[in-house]
Protein backbone atom coordinates (compact mmCIF):
# COMPACT_ATOMS: atom_id res chain seq x y z
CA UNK A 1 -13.18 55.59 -15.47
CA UNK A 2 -10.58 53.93 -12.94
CA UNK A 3 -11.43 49.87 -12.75
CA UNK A 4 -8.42 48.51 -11.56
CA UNK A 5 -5.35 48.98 -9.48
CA UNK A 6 -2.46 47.96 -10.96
CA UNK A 7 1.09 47.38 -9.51
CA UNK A 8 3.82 49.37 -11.15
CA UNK A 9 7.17 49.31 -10.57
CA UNK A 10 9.25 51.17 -9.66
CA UNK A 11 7.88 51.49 -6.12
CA UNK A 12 8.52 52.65 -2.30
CA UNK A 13 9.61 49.22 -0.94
CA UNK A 14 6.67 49.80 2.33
CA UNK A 15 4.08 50.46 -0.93
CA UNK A 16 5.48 47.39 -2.76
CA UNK A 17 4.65 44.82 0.57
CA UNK A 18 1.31 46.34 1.12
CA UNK A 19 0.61 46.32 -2.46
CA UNK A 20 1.74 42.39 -2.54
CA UNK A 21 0.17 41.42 0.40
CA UNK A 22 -3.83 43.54 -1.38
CA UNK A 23 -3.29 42.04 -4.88
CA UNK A 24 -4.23 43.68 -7.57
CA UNK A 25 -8.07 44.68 -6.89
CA UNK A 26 -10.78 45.14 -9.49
CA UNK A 27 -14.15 47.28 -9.05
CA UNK A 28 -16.63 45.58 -10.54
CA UNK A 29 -17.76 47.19 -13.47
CA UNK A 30 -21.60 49.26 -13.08
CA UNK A 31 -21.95 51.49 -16.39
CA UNK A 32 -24.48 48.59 -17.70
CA UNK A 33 -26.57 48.39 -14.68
CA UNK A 34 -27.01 52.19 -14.09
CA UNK A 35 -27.91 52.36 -18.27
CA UNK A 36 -30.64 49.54 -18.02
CA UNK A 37 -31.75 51.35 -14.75
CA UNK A 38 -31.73 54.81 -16.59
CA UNK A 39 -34.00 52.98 -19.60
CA UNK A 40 -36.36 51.61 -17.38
CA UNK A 41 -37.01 55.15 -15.41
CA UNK A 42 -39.56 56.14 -17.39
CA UNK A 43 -41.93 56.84 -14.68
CA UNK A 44 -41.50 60.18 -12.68
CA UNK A 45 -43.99 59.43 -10.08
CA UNK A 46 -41.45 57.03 -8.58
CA UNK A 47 -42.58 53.90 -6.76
CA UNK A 48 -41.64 51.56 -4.89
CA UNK A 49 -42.56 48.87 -7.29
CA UNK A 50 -39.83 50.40 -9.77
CA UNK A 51 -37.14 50.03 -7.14
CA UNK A 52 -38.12 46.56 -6.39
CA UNK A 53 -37.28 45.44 -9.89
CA UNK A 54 -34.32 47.47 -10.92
CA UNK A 55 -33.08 45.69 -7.44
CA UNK A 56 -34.30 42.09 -8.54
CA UNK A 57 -32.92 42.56 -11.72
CA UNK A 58 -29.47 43.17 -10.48
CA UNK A 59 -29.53 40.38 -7.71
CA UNK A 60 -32.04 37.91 -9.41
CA UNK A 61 -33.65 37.49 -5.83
CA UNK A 62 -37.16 38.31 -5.11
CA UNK A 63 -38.10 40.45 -2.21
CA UNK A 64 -39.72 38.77 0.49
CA UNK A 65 -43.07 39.97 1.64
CA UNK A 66 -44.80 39.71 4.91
CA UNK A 67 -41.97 40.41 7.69
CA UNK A 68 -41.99 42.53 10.57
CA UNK A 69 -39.09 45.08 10.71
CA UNK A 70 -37.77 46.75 14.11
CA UNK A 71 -34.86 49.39 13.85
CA UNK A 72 -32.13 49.12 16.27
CA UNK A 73 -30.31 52.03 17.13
CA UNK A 74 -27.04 51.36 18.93
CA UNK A 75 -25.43 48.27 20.61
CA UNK A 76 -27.41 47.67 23.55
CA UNK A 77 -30.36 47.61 21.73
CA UNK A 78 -28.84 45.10 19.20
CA UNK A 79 -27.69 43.05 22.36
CA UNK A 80 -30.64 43.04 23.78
CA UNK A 81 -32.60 41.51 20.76
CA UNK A 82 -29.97 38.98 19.95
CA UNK A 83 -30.62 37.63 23.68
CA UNK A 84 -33.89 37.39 23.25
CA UNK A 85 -33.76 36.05 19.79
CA UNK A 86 -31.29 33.67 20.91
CA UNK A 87 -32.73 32.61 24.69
CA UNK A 88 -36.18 31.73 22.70
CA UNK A 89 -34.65 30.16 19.78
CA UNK A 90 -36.08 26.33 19.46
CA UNK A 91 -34.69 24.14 16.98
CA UNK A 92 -31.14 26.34 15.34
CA UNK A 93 -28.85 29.27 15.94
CA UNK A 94 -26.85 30.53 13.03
CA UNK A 95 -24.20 33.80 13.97
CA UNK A 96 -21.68 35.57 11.98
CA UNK A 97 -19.51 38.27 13.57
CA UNK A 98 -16.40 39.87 12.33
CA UNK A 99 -15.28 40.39 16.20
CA UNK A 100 -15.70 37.96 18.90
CA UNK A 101 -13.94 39.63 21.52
CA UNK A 102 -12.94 38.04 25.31
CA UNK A 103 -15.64 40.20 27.34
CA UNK A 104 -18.73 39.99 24.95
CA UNK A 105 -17.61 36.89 23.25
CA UNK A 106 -17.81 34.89 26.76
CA UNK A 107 -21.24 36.65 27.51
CA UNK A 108 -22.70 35.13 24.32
CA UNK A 109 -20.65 31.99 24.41
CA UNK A 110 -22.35 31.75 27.79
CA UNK A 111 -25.94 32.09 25.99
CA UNK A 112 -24.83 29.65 22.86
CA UNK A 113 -23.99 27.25 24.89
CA UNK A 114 -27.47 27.01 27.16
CA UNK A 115 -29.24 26.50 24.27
CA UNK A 116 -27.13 23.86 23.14
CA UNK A 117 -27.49 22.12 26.14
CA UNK A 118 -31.15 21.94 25.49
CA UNK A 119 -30.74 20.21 22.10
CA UNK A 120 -30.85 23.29 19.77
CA UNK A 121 -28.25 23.33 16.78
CA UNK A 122 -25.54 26.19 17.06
CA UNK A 123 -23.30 27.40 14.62
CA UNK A 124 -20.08 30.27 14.62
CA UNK A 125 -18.73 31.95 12.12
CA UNK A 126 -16.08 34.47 13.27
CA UNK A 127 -13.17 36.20 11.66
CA UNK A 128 -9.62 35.30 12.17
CA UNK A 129 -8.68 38.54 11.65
CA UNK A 130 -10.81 40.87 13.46
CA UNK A 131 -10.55 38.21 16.79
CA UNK A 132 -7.07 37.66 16.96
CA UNK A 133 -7.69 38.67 20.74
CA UNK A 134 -9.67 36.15 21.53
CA UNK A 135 -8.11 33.60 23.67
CA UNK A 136 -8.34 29.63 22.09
CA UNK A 137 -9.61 28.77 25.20
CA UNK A 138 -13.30 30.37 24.45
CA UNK A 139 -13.48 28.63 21.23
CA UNK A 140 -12.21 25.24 22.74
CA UNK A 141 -14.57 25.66 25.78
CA UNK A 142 -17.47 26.59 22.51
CA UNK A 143 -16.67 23.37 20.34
CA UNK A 144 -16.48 21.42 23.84
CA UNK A 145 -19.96 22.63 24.25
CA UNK A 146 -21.35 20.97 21.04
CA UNK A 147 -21.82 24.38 19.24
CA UNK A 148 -20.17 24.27 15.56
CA UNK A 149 -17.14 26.83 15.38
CA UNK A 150 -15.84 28.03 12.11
CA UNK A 151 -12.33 30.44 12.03
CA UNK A 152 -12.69 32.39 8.44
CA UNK A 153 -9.54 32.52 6.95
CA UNK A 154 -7.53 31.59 9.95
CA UNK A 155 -4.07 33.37 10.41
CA UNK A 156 -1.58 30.43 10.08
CA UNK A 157 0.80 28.98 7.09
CA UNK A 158 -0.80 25.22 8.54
CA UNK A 159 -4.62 25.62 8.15
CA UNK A 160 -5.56 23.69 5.21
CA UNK A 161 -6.75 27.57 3.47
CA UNK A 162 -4.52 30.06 1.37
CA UNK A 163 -3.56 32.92 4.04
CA UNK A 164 -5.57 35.66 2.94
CA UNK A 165 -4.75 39.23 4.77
CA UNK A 166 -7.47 41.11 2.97
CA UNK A 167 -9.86 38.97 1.92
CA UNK A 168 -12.09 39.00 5.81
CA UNK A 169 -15.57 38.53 6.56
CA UNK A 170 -16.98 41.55 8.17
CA UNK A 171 -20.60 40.44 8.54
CA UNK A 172 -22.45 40.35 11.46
CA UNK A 173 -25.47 38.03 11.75
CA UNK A 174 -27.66 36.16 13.65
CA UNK A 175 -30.37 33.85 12.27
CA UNK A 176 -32.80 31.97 14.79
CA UNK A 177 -34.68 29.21 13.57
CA UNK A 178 -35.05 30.25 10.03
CA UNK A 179 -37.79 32.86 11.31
CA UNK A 180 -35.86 36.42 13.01
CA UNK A 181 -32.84 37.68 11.44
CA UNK A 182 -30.45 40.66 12.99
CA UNK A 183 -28.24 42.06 10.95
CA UNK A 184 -25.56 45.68 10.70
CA UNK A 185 -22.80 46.99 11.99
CA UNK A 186 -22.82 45.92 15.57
CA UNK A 187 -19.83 43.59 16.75
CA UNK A 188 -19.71 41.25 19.37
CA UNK A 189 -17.45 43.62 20.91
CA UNK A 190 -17.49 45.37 24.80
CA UNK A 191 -17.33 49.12 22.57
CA UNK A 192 -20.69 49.25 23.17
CA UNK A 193 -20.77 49.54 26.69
CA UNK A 194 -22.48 52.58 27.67
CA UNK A 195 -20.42 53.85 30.05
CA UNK A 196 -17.82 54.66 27.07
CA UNK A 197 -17.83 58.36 27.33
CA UNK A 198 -15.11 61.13 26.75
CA UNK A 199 -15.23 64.50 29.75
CA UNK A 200 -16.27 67.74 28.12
CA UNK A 201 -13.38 69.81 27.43
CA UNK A 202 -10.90 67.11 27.35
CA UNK A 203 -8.86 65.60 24.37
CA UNK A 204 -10.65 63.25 21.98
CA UNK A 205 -9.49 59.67 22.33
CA UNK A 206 -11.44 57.46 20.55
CA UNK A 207 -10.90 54.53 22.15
CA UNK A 208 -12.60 55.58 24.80
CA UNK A 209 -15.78 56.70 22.57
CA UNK A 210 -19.40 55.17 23.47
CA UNK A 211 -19.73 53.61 19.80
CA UNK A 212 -22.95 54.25 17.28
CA UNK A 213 -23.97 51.68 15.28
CA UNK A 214 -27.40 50.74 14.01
CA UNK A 215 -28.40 47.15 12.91
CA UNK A 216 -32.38 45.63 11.78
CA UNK A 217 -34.34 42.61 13.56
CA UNK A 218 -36.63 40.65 10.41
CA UNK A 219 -38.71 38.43 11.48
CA UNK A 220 -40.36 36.69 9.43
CA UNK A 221 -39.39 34.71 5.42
CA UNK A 222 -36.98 36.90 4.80
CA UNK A 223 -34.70 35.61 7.28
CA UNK A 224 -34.73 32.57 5.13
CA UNK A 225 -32.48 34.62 2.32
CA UNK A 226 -30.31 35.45 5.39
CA UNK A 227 -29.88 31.87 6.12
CA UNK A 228 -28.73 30.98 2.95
CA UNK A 229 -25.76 32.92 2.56
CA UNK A 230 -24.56 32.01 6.07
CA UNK A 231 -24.49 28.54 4.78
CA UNK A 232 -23.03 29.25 1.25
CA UNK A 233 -19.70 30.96 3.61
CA UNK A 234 -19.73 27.79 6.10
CA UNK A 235 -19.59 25.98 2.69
CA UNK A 236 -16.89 28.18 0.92
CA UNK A 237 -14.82 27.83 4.44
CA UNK A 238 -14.96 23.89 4.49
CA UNK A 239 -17.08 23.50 7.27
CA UNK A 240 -18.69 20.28 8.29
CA UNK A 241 -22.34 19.56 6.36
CA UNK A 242 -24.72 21.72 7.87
CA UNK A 243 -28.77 19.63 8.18
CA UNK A 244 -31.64 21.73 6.40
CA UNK A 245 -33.05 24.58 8.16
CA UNK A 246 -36.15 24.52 9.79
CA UNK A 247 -39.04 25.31 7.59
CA UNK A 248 -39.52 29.51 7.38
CA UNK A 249 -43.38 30.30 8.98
CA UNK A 250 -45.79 29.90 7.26
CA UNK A 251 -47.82 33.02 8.45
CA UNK A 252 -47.47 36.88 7.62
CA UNK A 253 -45.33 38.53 10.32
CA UNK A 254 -45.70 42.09 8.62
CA UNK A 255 -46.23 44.10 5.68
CA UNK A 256 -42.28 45.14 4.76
CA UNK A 257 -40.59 43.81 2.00
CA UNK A 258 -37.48 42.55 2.57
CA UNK A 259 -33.59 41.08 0.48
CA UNK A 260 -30.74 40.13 1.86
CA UNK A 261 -27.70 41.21 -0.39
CA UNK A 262 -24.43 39.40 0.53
CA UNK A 263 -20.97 40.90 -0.89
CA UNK A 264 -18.55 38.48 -1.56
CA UNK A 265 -15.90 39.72 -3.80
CA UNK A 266 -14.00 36.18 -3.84
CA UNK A 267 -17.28 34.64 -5.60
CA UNK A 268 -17.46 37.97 -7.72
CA UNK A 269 -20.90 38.95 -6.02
CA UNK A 270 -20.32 42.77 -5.26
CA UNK A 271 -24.13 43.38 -5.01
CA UNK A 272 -24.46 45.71 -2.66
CA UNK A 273 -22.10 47.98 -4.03
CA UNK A 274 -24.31 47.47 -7.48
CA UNK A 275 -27.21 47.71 -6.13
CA UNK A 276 -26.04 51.35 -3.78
CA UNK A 277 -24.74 52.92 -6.94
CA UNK A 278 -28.30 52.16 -9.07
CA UNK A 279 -30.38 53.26 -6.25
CA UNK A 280 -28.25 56.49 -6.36
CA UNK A 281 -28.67 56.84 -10.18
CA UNK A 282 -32.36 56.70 -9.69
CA UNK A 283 -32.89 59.06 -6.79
CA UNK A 284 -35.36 61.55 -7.74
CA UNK A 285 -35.38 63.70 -4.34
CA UNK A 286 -33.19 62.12 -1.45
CA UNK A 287 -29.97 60.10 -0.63
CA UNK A 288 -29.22 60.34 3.01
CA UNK A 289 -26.02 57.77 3.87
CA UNK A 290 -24.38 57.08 7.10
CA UNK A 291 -20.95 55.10 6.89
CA UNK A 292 -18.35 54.66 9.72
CA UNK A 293 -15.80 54.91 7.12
CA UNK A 294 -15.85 56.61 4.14
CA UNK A 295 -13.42 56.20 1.43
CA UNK A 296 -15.59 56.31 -1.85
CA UNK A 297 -14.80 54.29 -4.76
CA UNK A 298 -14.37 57.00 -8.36
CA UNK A 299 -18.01 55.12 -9.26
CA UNK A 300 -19.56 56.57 -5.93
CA UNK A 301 -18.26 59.98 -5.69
CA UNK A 302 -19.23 60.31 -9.42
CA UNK A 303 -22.66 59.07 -8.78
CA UNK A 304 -23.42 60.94 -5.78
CA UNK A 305 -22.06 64.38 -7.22
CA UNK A 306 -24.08 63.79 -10.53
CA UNK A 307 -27.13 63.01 -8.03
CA UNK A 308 -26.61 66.23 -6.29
CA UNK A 309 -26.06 68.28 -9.47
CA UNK A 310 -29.37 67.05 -10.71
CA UNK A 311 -31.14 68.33 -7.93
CA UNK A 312 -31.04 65.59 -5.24
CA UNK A 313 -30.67 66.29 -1.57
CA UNK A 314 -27.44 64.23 -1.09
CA UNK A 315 -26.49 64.26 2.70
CA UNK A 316 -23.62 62.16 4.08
CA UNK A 317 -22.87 61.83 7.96
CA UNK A 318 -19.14 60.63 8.34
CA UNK A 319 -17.08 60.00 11.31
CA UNK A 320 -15.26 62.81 13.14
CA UNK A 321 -12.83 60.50 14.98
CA UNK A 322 -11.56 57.20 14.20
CA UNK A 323 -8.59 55.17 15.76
CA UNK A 324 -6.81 55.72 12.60
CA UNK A 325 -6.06 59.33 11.35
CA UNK A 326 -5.16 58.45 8.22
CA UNK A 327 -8.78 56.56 7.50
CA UNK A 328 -10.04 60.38 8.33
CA UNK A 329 -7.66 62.23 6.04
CA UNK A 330 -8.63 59.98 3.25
CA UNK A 331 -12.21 60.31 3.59
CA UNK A 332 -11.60 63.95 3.49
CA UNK A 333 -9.42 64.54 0.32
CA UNK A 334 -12.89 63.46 -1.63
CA UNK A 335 -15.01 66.23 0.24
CA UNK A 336 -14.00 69.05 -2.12
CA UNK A 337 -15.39 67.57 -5.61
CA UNK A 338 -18.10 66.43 -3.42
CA UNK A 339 -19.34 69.78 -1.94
CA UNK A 340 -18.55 71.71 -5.10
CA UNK A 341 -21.72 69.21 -6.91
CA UNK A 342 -23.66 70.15 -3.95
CA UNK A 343 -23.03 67.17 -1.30
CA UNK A 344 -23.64 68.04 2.07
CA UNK A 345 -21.72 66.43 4.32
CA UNK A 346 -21.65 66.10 8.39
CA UNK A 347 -18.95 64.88 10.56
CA UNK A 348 -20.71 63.07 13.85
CA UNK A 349 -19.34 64.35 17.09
CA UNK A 350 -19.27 62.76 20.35
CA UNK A 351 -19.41 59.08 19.33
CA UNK A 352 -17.20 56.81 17.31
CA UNK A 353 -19.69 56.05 14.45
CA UNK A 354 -20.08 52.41 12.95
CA UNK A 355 -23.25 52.77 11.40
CA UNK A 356 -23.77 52.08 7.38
CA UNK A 357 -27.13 52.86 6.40
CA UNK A 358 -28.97 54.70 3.48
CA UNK A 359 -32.63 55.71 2.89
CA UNK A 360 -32.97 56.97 -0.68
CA UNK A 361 -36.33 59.10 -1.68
CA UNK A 362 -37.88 58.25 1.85
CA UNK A 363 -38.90 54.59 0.42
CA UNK A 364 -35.80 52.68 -0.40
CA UNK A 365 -33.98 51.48 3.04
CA UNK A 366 -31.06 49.02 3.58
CA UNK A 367 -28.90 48.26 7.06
CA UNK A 368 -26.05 46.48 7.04
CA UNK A 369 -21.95 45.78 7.41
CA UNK A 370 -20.89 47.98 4.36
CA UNK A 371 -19.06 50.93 4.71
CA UNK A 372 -18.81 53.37 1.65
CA UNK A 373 -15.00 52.01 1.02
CA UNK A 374 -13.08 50.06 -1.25
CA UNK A 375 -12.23 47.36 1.63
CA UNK A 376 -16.46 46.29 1.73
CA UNK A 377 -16.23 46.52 -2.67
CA UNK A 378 -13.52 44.21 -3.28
CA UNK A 379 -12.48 42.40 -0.25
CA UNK A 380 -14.87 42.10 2.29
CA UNK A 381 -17.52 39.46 2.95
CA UNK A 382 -20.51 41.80 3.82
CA UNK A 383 -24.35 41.43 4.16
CA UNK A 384 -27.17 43.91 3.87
CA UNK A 385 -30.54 44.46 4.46
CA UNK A 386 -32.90 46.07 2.15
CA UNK A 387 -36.03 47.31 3.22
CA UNK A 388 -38.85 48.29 0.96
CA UNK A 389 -41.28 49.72 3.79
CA UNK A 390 -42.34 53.48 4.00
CA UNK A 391 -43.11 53.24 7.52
CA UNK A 392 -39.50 51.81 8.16
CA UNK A 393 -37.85 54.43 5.87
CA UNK A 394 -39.61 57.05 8.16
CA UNK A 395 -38.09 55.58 11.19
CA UNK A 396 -34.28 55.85 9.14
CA UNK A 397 -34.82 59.40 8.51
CA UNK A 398 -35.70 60.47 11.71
CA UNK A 399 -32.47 58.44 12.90
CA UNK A 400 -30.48 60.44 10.26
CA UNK A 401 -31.84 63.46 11.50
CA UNK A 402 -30.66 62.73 14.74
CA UNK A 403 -27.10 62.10 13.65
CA UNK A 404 -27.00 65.51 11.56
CA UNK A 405 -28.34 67.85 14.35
CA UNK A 406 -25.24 65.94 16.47
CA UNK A 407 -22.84 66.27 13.29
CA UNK A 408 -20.29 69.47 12.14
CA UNK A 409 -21.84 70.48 9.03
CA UNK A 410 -18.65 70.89 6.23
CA UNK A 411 -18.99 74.58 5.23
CA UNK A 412 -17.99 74.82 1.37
CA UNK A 413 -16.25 78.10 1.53
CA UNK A 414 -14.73 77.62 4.68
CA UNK A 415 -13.63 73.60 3.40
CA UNK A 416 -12.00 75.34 0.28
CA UNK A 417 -9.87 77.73 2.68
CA UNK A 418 -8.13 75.15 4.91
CA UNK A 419 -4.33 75.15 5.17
CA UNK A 420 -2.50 73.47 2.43
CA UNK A 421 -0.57 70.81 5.16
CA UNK A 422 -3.82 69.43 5.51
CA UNK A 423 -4.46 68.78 1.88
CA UNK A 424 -1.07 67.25 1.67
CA UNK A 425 -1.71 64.89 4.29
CA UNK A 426 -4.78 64.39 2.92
CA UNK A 427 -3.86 63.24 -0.64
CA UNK A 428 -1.41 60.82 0.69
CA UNK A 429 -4.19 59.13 2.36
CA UNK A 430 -6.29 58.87 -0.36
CA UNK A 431 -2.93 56.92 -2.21
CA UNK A 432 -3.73 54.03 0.54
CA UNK A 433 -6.86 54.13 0.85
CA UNK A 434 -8.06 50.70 -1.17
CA UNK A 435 -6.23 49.24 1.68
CA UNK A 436 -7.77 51.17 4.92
């Protein structure tokens, strides 16, 4: 089983400076977690209490009961609720987003700093990386403002911070007053303008692709877990002291049960990934993932083939255009093993996809910034939401079945037959792809 990446020389000199500039990886190691899992499946009615604990075992976090849940399904409807989350927030406003970008970053600079105006407490996290088009003069006009800005890893040799290429947080999150948290895939980005749209009949350019994405509004103690790790990365990035939080409410918003999962590889907390892979172990009848990019670690492809061989429905909905070809052709040099086990597997049409969700035996339910990729395993800050709510999982599959019935289905036999150039170009994707 592959753990690690190693460096060996001799190499192409391009493949030495990328492989200098990643480091030497490691996937964390989940044989032990999947065995303890396996020993404590001993029940073949499957519940949801049995998932709760093989999850709490691994994170040594409780689930939270008693919050209200609300699935968002694209960008405007994420917009909308972080408005009104943030327009009726009363004492603090904590965000997180990997891109802060000129056009929505001033709209919700504009928003930030009302409310601090009025006296509420307002802290930014964004990443250097994925804003390096944002102009200094939002962020200056921000911190003029009173709101707290924090760069993550800022691009520089004169920071104060090691310069760290890979190493990026790619969260996106918004917590209001300790009580609603939004969290997924949705950037602070203008992509999701809904007037993105490509004529029928013409060429595919994704850049000019209306964007699906899907995030989750909590309200209610949950969002509390959510708070936390915001303030363990303000802390880990040398930010200023942050006061205590607001007290979480005190009354029942809802019946779902609800854990926040942060990956942080630098702290060696790969949970989600850990978490994914013992879910998949467990399945019993369904795994149905959606990832907006989808380069599986050997773990994942072996777990989700030996899922589908033992009688699973394992369903996958991938992108059919990205900005980079070669994140495509990697995804696709796994397909073959995959459909051979039985994986079915759907490439969305019409949209650039962003989403990363799963919904595993129509209970288990989690929303969040990781992709099914080595770059959210072991370098990415990411955060998820896991939902333990049968009325919520409902509302994921029907979402999923949306994205398949607007998805090519990958025929086996036809897969098997496609020109050998392709598999070429394929396979020397799948070389790079712990760095895509």
């Amino acid at each position: 089983m592959i753990r690690l990446r190693k460096c060996r020389p001799p190499l192409p000199p391009l493949l030495a400076l990328l492989l200098a500039v990643a480091g030497c990886a490691q996937l964390p190691a989940v044989d032990a977690d999947i065995a303890a899992a396996a020993r404590a499946d001993n029940d073949p009615s499957r519940t949801l209490d049995l998932m709760r604990r093989q999850e709490e075992r691994i994170t040594h976090t409780h689930f939270v009961p008693g919050n209200a849940v609300t699935l968002l399904t694209d960008g405007q409807q994420t917009y909308a609720a972080l408005t009104a989350a943030i327009d009726g927030a009363k004492q603090r406003i904590d965000m997180e987003s990997y891109e802060f970008d000129p056009v929505e970053g001033a709209r919700f600079s504009d928003l930030l700093l009302a409310k601090r105006a009025q006296g509420v407490e307002v802290n930014l996290i964004f990443d250097s990386f994925g804003s390096l088009d944002t102009p200094a003069s939002l962020i200056a006009r921000l911190r003029e403002g009173g709101v707290q800005v924090l760069e993550y890893h800022p691009i520089g040799f004169f920071t104060g911070l090691p310069l760290d290429l890979n190493r990026r947080d790619h969260r996106k999150l918004l917590v209001v007053d300790d009580a609603v948290a939004i969290t997924g895939g949705v950037n602070i980005n203008q992509v999701y303008d809904i007037r993105r749209q490509t004529r029928r009949g013409q060429p595919v350019d994704p850049a000019k692709l209306a964007w699906r994405d899907t995030d989750v509004r909590i309200e209610g103690p949950a969002a509390g877990q959510f708070e936390r790790i915001f303030e363990q990365t303000w802390k880990d990035q040398h930010g200023p002291p942050l006061p205590p939080p607001p007290p979480p409410p005190a009354v029942r918003r809802g019946d779902a049960l609800v854990q926040a999962i942060d990956g942080t590889p630098a702290r060696h907390r790969t949970l989600i990934y850990r978490t994914l892979l013992v879910m998949i172990s467990l399945a019993r009848t369904s795994i149905h993932l959606t990832t907006g990019f989808f380069a599986p670690t050997p773990d994942l492809d072996h777990a989700l083939e030996a899922a589908a061989r033992r009688g699973v429905d394992v369903e996958i909905v991938v992108p059919a255009h990205s900005s980079s070809a070669t994140v495509i052709a990697a995804g696709r040099a796994h397909y073959q093993d995959l459909l051979e086990a039985g994986v079915k597997i759907f490439e969305r049409r019409g949209v650039f996809l962003h989403a990363k969700t799963a919904v595993i035996d129509q209970a288990w339910a989690t929303v969040g910034s990781a992709n099914l990729d080595w770059r959210s395993v072991i370098y990415n800050n990411e955060i998820n939401a896991v939902i333990l709510d049968r009325a919520f999982a409902q509302r994921m599959e029907a979402l999923f079945a949306d994205d398949v019935a607007a998805s090519r289905p990958i025929d086996p036999q036809t897969w098997a037959r496609r020109p050998l150039l392709e598999r070429i170009e394929e396979e020397s994707a799948r070389a790079f792809e712990f760095l895509l």
